[in-house]
Protein backbone atom coordinates (compact mmCIF):
# COMPACT_ATOMS: atom_id res chain seq x y z
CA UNK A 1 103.15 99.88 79.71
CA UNK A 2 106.20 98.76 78.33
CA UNK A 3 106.37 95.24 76.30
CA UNK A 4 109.05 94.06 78.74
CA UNK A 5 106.62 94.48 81.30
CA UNK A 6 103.07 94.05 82.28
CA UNK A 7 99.98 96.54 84.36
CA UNK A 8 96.74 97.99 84.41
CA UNK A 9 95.69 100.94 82.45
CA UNK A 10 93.10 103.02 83.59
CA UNK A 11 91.29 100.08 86.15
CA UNK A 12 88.27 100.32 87.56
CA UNK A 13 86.34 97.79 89.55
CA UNK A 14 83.04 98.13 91.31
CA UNK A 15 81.27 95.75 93.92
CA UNK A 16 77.29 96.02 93.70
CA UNK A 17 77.40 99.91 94.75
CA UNK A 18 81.53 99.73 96.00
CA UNK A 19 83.56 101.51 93.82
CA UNK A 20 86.60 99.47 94.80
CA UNK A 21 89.11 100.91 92.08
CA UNK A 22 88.43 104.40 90.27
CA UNK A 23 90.99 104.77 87.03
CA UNK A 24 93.67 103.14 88.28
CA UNK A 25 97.01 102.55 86.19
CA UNK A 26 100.49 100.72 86.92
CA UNK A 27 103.17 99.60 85.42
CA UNK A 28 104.96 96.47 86.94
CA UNK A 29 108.04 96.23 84.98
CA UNK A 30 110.03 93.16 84.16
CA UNK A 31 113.08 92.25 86.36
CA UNK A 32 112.05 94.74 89.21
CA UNK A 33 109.70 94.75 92.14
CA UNK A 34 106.61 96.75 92.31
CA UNK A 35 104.82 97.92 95.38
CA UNK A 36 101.25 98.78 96.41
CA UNK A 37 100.53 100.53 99.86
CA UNK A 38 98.00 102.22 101.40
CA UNK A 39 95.51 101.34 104.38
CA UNK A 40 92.33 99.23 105.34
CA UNK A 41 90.28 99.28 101.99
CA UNK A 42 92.25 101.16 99.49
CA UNK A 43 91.72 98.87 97.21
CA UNK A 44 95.31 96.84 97.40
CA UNK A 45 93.83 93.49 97.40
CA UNK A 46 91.71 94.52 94.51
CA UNK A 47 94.23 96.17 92.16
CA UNK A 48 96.24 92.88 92.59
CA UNK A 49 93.39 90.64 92.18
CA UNK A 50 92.58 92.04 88.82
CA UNK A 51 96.38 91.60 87.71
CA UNK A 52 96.42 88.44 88.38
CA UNK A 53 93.04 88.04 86.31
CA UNK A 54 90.47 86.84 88.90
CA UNK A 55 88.14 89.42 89.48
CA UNK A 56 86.73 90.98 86.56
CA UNK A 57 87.55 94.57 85.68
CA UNK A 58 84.17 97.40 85.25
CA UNK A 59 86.60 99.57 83.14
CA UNK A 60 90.02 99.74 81.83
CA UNK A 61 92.83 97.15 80.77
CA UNK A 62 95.24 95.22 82.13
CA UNK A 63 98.42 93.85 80.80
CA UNK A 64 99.44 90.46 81.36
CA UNK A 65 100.40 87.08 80.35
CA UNK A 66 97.51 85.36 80.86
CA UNK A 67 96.86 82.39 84.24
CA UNK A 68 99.44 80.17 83.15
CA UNK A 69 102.41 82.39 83.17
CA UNK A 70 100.82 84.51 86.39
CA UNK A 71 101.88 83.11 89.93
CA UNK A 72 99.94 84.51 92.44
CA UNK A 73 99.98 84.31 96.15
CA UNK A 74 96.59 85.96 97.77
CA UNK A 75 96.34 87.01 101.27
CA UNK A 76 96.74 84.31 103.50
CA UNK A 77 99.38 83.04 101.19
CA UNK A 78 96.80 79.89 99.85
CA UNK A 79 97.99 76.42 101.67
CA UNK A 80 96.05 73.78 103.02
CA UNK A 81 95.69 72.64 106.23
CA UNK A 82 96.03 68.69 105.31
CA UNK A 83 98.17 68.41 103.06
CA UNK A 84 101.89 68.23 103.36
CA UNK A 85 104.40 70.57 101.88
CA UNK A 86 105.25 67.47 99.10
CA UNK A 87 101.26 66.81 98.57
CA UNK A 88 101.46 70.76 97.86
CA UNK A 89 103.79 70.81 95.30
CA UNK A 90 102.47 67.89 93.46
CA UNK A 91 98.72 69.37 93.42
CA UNK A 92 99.96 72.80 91.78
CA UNK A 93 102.29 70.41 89.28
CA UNK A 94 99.37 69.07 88.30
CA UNK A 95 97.35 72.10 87.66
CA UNK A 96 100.22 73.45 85.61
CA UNK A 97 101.34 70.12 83.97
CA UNK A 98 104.36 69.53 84.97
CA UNK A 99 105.55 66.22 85.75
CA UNK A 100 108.59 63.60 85.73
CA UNK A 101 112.02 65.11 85.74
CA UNK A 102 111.24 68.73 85.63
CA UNK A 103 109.03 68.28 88.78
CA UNK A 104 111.68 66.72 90.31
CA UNK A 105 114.17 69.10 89.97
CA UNK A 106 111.40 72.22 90.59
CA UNK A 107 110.74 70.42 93.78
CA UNK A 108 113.94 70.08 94.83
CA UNK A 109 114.70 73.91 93.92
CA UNK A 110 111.49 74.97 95.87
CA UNK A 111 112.68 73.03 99.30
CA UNK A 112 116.42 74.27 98.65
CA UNK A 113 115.06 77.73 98.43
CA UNK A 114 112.63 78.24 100.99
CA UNK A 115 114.19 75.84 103.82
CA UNK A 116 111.52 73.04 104.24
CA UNK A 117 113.78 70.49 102.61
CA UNK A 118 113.57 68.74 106.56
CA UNK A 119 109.55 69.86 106.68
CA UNK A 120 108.31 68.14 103.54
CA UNK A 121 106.92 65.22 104.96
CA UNK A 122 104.76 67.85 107.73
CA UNK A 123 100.83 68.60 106.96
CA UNK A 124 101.01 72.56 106.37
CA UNK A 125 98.42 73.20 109.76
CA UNK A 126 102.71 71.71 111.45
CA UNK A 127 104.49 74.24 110.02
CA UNK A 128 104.52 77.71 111.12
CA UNK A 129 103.53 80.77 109.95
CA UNK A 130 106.45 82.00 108.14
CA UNK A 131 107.20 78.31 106.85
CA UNK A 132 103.39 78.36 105.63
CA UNK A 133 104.29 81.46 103.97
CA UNK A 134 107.62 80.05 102.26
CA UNK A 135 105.76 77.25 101.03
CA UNK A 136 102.93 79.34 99.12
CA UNK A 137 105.69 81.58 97.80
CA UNK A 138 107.49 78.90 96.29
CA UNK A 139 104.13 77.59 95.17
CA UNK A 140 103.53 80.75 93.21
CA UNK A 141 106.75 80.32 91.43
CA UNK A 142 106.91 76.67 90.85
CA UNK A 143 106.30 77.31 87.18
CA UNK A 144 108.80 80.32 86.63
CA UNK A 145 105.80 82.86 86.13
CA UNK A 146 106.49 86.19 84.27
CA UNK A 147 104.26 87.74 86.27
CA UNK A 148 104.66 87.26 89.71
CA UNK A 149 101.61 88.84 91.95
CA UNK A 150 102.11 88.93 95.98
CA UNK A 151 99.58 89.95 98.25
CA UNK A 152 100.90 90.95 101.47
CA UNK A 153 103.61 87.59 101.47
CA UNK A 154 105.41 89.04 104.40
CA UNK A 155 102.31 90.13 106.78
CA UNK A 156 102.22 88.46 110.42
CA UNK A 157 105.39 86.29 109.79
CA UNK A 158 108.41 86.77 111.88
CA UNK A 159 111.71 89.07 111.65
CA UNK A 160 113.48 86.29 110.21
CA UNK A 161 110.87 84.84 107.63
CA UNK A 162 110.23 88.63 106.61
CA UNK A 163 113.76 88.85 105.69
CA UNK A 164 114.04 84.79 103.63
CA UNK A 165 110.68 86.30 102.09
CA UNK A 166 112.50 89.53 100.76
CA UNK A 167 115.20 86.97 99.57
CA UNK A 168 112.87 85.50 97.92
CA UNK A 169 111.73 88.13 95.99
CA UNK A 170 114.59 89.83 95.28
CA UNK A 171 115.63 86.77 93.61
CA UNK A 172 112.54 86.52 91.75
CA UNK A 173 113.45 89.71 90.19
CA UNK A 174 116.62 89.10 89.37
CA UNK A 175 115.90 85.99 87.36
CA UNK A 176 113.74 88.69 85.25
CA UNK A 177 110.14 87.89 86.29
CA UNK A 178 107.82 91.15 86.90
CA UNK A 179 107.12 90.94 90.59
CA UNK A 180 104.47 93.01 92.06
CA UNK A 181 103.39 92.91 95.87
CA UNK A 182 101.18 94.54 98.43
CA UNK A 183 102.38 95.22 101.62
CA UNK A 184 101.46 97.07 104.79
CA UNK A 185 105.08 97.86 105.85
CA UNK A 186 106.85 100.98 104.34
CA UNK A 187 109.92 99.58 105.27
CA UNK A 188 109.76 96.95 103.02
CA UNK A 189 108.66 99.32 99.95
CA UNK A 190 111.41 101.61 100.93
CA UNK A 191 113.38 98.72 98.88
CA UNK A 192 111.47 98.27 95.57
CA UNK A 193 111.75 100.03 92.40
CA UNK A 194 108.22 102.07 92.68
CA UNK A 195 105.64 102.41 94.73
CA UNK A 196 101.78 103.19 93.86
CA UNK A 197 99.91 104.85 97.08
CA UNK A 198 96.18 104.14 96.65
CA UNK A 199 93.32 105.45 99.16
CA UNK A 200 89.79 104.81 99.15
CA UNK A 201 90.48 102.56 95.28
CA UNK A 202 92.14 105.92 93.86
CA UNK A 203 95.81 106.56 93.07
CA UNK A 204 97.31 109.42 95.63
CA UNK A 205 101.15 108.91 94.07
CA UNK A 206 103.58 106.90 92.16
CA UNK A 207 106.84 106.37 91.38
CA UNK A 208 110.06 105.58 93.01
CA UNK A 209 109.94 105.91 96.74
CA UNK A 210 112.38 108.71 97.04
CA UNK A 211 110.33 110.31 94.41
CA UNK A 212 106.96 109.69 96.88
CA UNK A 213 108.51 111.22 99.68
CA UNK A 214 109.83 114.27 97.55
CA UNK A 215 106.31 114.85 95.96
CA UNK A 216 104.60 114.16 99.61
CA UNK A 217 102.17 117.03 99.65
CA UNK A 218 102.04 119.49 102.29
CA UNK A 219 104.25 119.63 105.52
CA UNK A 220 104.76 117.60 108.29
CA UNK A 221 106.09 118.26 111.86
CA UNK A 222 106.58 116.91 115.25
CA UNK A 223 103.24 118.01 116.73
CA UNK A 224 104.00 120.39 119.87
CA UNK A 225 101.31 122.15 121.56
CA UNK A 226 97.81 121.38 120.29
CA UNK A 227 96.95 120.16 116.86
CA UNK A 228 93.84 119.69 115.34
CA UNK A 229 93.28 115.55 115.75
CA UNK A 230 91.59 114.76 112.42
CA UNK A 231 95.52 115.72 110.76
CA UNK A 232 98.04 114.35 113.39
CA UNK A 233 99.02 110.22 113.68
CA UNK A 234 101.71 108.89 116.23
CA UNK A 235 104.93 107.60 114.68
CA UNK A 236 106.73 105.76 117.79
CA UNK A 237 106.76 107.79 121.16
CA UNK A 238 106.35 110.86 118.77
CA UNK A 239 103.29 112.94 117.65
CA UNK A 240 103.37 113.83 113.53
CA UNK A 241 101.43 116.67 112.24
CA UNK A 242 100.50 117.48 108.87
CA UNK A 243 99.54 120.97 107.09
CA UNK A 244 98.46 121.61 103.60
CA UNK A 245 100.82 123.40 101.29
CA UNK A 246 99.34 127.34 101.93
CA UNK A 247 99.20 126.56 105.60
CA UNK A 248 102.10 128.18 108.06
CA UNK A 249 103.32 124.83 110.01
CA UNK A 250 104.17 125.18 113.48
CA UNK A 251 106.34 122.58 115.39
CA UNK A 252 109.73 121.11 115.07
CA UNK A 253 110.83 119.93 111.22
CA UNK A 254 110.83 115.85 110.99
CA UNK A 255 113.13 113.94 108.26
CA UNK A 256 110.04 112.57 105.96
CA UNK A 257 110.24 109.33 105.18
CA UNK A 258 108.03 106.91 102.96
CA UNK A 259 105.58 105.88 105.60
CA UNK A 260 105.13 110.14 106.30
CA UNK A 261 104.70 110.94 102.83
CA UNK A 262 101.86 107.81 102.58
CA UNK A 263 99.73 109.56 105.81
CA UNK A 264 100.59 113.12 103.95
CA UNK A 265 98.91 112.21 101.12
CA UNK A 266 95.57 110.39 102.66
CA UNK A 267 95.18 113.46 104.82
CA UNK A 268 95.59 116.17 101.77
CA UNK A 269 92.69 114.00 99.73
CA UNK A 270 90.56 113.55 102.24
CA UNK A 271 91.00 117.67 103.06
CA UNK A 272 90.40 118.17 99.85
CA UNK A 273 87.45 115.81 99.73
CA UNK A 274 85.80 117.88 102.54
């Protein structure tokens, strides 16, 4: 880890008897956007969680500039039902002291940026979910954090928040803060600078997605014929297959992309977990 950025070196975090994250390391550079993927307990949540410094870490390090120059957006994205998007903004001002003419003109960049300019006077259980999710972004960056920590911003919103989100971001980035997210669309970390796969809390690959899908292990086909179930997964109307590395694949060659090399990689550790 770089000083023009922040991470975590070697993290591990354990619940009672849940290993949650085993040696984990990232680097989340400044002025770029860093991605985390991988399925249902793989220990995204965590990893980010422990970035953002509120869950405490069993072993390891993390880089980072401490609460007050983190924003952090946790699953859900962190509004309240009853208060409007105005009563919002004042009660994280508060927690981060800022006040008089620099609220003002924070404010007035928050509801410029995310749209809700017309919805400030609404409680946030009126807006939707994508305007819910707007609001808690901008919350998260209402005091220009360096690190910026996103935990799945863009999940269950629609086409057209998903893309203002990315906007979002992308800007965030730009201005030069270090902008890490979750997310459980490959799609979306098809567009960031690097991408850590984790499965079951351990680190399958990293680096920049094109760089994933080159170092996806194995091969992987467009199942014909019978396969065994335990290594094939349905990408749209089609059937994928995977086969380890000394194994003679049979069906019809696929372009890999990111969301490929991701299942690839689950499937080789947990065949050579067996």
């Amino acid at each position: 880890m770089s000083a023009s950025g922040f991470g975590a070196s070697g993290v591990s975090v354990r619940y009672d008897d849940v290993l949650a994250l085993d040696d984990v390391t990232l680097a989340v550079p400044a002025g770029a956007v860093t991605a985390v993927v991988g399925g249902d307990g793989a220990g995204k949540s965590t990893l980010l969680r422990a970035l953002a410094g509120v869950v405490p870490l069993t072993r390891g390090s993390v880089r980072a500039p401490g609460r007050r120059a983190t924003g952090f957006m946790p699953t859900g994205g962190g509004t309240w039902a009853e208060l409007t998007v105005d009563e919002h903004v004042d009660f994280v001002a508060a927690a981060h002291g800022l006040r008089g003419t620099d609220l003002e003109r924070r404010r007035e960049r928050l509801l410029q940026a995310t749209g809700l300019h017309a919805a400030r006077h609404r409680l946030a259980s009126a807006l939707s979910g994508g305007m819910r999710q707007k609001l808690a972004f901008g919350l998260a960056t209402l005091h220009d954090p360096a690190l910026l920590v996103l935990d799945e911003p863009s999940t269950g919103v629609d086409p057209v928040s998903r893309v203002d989100l990315w906007r979002l971001v992308a800007q965030a980035a730009s201005d030069g803060a270090a902008v890490v997210l979750a997310t459980t669309y490959l799609d979306e970390a098809e567009r960031t600078s690097s991408v850590l796969v984790l499965h079951e809390g351990r680190e399958l690959l990293q680096g920049p997605p094109d760089e994933v899908v080159r170092r996806s292990p194995g091969h992987v086909r467009r199942a014909t014929g019978a396969h065994d179930p335990r290594w094939t997964w349905r990408r749209g109307r089609e059937l994928r297959a995977w086969f380890p590395a000394d194994a003679t694949p049979t069906g019809d060659p696929v372009h890999v992309d990111l969301e490929d090399a991701v299942v690839a990689a689950a499937l080789a550790r947990e065949a050579a977990d067996a």
